[in-house]
N, C-alpha and C. Protein backbone atom coordinates (compact mmCIF):
# COMPACT_ATOMS: atom_id res chain seq x y z
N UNK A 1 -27.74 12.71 4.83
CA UNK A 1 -26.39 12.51 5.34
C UNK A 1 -26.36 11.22 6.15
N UNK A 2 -25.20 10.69 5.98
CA UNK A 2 -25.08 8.92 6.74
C UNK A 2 -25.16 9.71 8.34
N UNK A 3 -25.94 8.79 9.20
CA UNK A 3 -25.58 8.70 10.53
C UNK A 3 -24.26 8.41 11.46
N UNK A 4 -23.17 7.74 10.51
CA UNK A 4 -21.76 7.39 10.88
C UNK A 4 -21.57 8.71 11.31
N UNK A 5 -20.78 8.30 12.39
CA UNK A 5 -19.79 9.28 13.04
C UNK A 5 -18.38 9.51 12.22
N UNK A 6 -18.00 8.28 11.76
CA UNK A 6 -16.89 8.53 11.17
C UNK A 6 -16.70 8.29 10.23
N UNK A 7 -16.31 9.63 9.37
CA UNK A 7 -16.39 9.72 7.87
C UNK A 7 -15.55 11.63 7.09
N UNK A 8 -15.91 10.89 6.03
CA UNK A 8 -14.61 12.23 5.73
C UNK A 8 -15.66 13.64 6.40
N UNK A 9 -14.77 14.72 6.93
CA UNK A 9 -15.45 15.58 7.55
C UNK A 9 -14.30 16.92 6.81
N UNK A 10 -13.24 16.74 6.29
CA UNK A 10 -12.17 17.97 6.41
C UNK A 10 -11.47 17.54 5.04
N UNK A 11 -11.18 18.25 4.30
CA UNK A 11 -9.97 18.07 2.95
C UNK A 11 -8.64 18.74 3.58
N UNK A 12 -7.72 17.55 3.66
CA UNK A 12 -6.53 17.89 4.41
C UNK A 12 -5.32 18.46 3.17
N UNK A 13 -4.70 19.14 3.56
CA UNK A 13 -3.39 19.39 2.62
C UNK A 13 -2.55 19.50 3.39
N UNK A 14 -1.19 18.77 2.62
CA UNK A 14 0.28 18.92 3.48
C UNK A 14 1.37 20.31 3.10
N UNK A 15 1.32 20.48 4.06
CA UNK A 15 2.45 21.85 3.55
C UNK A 15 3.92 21.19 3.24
N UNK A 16 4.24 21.76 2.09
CA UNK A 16 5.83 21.54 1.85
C UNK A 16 6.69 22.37 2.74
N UNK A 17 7.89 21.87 2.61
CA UNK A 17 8.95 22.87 3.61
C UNK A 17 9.18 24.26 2.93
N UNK A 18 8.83 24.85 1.66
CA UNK A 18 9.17 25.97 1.20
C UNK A 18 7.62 26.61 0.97
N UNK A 19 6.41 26.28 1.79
CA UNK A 19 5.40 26.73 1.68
C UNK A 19 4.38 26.36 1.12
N UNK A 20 4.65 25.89 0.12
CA UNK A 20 3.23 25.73 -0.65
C UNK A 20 3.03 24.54 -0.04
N UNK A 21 1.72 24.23 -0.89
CA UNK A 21 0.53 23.03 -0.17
C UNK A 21 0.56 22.20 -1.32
N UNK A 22 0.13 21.04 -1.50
CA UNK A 22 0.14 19.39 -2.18
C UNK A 22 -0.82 20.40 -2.63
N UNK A 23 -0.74 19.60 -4.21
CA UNK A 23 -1.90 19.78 -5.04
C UNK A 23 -3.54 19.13 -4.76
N UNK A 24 -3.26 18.30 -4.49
CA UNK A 24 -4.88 16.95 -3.89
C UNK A 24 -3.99 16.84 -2.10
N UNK A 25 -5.41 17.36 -2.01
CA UNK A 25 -5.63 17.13 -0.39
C UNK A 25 -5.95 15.74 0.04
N UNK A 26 -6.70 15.32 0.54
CA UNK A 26 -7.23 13.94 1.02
C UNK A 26 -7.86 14.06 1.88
N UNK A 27 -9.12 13.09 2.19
CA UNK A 27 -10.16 13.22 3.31
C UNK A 27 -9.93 13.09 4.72
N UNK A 28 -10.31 13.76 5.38
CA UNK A 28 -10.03 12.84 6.49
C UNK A 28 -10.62 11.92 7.19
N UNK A 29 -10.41 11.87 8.29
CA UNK A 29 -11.20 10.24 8.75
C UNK A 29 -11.83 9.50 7.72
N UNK A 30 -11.21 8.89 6.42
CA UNK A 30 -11.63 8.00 5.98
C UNK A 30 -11.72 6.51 6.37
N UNK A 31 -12.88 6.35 6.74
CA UNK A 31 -12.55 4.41 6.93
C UNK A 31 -12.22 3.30 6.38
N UNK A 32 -12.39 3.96 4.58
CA UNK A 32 -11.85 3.04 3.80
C UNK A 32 -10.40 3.31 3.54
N UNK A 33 -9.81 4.35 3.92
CA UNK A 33 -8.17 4.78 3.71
C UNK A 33 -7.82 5.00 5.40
N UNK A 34 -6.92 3.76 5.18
CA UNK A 34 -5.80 3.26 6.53
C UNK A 34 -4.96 4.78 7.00
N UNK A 35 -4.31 5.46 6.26
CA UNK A 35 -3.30 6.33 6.16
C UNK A 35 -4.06 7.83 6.50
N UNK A 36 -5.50 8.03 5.83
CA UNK A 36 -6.02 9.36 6.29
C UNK A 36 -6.00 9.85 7.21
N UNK A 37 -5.32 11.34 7.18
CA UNK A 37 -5.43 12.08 9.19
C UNK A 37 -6.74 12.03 9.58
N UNK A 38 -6.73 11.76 10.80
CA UNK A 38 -7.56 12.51 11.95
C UNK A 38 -7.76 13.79 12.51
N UNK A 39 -8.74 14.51 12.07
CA UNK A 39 -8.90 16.26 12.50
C UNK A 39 -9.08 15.75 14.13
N UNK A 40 -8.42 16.78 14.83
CA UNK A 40 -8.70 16.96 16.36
C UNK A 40 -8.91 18.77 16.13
N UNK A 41 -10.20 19.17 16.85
CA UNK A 41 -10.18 20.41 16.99
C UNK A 41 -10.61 20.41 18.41
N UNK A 42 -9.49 20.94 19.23
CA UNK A 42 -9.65 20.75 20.68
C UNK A 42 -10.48 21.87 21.61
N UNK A 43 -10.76 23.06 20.64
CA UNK A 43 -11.46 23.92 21.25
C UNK A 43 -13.07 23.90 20.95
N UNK A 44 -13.37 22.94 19.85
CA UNK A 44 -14.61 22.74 19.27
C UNK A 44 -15.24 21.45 20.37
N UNK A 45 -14.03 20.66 20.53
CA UNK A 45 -14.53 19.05 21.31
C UNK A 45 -13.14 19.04 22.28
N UNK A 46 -14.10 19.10 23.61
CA UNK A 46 -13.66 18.63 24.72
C UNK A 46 -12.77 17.23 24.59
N UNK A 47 -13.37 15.90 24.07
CA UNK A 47 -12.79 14.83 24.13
C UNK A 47 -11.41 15.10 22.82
N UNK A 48 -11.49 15.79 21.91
CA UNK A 48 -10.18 15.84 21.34
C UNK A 48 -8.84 17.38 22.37
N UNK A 49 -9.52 17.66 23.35
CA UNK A 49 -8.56 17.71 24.19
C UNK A 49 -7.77 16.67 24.70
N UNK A 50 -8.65 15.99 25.20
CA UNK A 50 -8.67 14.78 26.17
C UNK A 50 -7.35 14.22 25.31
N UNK A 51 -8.03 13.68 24.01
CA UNK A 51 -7.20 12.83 23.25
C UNK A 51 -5.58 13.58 22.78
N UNK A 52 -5.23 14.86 22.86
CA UNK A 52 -4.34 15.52 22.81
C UNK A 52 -3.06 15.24 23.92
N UNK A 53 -3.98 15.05 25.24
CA UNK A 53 -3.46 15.36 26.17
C UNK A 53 -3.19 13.77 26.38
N UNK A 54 -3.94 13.15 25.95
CA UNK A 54 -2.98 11.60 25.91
C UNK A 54 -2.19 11.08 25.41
N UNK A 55 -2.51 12.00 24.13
CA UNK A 55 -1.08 11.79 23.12
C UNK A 55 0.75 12.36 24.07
N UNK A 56 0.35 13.61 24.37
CA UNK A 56 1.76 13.44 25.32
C UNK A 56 2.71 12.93 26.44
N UNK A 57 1.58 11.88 26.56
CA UNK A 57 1.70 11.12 27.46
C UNK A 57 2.77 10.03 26.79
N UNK A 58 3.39 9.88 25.31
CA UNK A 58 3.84 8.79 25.21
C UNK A 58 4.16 9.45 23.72
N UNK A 59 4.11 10.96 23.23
CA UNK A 59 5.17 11.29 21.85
C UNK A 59 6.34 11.50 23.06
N UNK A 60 7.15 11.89 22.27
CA UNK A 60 8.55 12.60 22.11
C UNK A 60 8.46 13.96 23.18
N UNK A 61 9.40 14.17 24.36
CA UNK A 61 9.35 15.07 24.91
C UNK A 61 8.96 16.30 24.37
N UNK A 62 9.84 16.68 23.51
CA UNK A 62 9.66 17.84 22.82
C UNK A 62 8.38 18.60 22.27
N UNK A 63 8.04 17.42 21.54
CA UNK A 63 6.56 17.85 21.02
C UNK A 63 5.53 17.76 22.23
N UNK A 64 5.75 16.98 23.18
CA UNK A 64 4.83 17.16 24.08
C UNK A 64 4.70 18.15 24.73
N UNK A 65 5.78 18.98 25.00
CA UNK A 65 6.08 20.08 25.46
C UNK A 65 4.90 21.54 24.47
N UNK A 66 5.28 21.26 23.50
CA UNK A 66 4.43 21.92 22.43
C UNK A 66 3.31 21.84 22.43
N UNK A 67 2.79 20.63 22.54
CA UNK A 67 1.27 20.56 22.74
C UNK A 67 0.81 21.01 23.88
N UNK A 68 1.54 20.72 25.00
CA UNK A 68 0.58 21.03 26.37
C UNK A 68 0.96 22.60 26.38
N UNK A 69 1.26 23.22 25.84
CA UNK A 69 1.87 24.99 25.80
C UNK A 69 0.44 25.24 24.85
N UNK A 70 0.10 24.76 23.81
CA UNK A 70 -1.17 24.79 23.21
C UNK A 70 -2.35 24.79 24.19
N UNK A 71 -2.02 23.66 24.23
CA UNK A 71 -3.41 23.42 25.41
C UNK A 71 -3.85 24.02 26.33
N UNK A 72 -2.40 24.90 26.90
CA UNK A 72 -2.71 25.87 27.99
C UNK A 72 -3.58 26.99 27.50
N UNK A 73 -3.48 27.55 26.14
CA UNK A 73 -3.78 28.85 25.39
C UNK A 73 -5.42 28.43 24.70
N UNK A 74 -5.21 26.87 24.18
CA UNK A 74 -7.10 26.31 24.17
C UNK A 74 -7.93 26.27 25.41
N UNK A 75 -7.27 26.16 26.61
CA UNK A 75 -7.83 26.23 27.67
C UNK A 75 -8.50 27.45 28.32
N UNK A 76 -7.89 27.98 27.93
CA UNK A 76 -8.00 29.63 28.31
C UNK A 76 -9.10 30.32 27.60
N UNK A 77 -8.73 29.81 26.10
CA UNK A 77 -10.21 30.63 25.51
C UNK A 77 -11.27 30.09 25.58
N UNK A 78 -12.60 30.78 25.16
CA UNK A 78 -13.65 31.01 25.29
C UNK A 78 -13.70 29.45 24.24
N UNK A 79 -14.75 28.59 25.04
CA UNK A 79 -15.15 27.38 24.14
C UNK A 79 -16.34 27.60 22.99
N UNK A 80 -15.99 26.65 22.16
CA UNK A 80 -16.56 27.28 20.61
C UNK A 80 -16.82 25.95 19.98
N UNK A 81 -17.99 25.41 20.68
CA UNK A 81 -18.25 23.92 21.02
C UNK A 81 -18.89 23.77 19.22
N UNK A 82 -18.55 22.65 18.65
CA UNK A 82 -19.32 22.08 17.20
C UNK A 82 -20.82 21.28 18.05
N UNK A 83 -21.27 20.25 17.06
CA UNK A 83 -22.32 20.05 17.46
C UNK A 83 -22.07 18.68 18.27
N UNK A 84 -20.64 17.76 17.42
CA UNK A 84 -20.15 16.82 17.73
C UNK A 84 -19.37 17.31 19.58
N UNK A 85 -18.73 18.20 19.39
CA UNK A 85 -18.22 18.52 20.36
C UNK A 85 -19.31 18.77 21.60
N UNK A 86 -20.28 19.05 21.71
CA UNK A 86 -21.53 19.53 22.34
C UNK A 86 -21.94 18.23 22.96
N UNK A 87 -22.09 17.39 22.14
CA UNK A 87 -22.07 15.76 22.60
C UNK A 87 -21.48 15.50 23.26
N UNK A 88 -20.26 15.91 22.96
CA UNK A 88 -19.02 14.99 24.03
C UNK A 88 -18.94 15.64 25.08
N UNK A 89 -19.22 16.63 24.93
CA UNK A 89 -19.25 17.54 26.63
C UNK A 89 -20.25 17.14 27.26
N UNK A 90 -21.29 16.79 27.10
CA UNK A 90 -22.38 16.43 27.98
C UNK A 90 -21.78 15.05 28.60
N UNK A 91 -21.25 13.94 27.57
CA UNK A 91 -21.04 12.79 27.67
C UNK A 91 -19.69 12.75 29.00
N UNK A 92 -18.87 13.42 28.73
CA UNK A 92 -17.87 13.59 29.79
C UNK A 92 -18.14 14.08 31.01
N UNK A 93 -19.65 15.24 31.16
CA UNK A 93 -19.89 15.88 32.21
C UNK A 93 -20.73 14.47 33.15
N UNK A 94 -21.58 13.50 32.25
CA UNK A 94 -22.55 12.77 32.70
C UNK A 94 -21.60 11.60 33.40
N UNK A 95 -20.33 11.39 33.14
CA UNK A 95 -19.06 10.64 33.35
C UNK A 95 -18.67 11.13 34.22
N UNK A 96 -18.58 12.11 34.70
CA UNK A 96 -18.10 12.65 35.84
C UNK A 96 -18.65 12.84 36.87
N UNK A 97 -20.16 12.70 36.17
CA UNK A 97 -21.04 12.64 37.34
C UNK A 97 -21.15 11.55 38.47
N UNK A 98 -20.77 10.74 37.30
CA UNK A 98 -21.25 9.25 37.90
C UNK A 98 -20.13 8.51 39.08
N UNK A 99 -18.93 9.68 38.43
CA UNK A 99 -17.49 9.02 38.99
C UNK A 99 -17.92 9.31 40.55
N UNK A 100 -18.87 10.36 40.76
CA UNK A 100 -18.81 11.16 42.31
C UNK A 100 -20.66 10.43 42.91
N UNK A 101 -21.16 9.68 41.96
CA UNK A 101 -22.23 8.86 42.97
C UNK A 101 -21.81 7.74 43.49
């Protein structure tokens, strides 16, 4: 497996408005495709909290409203760290450390 961090990790599909899903999904985080989503799983990785919570800093009231009502209910549960996510928690804790020497 490549050492890149960033690379397709998820086969995305779009839901239509009457339910069903696109026939071809698409990768995500592709680096060679401009347009591919970005998976955030905020209960797996601490820093795609982070990055959630910056995003409402500057969508649309509304949806921000939505997300941080999420966030309250990811916050709450029990963390269910990936391996990537495991990283970033150390990396943020060692960041925080440093903020208080």
């Amino acid at each position: 497996m490549s050492d890149k961090k960033l690379r397709p990790k998820y086969l995305v599909f779009k839901i239509k408005p009457d339910g069903d899903t696109e026939e071809h999904g698409m990768d995500s985080t592709d680096p060679e495709n401009v347009d591919s989503p970005f998976v955030l799983m905020p209960r797996k990785d601490p820093a795609a909290l982070y990055a959630l919570m910056s995003y409402t800093e500057t969508c649309e009231p509304d949806l921000a409203l939505e997300i941080r009502e999420w966030a309250e209910t990811i916050v709450k549960a029990t963390p269910s760290y990936g391996s990537q996510g495991e990283r970033n928690r150390v990396h943020m804790k060692l960041k925080q450390l440093r903020l208080f020497s």
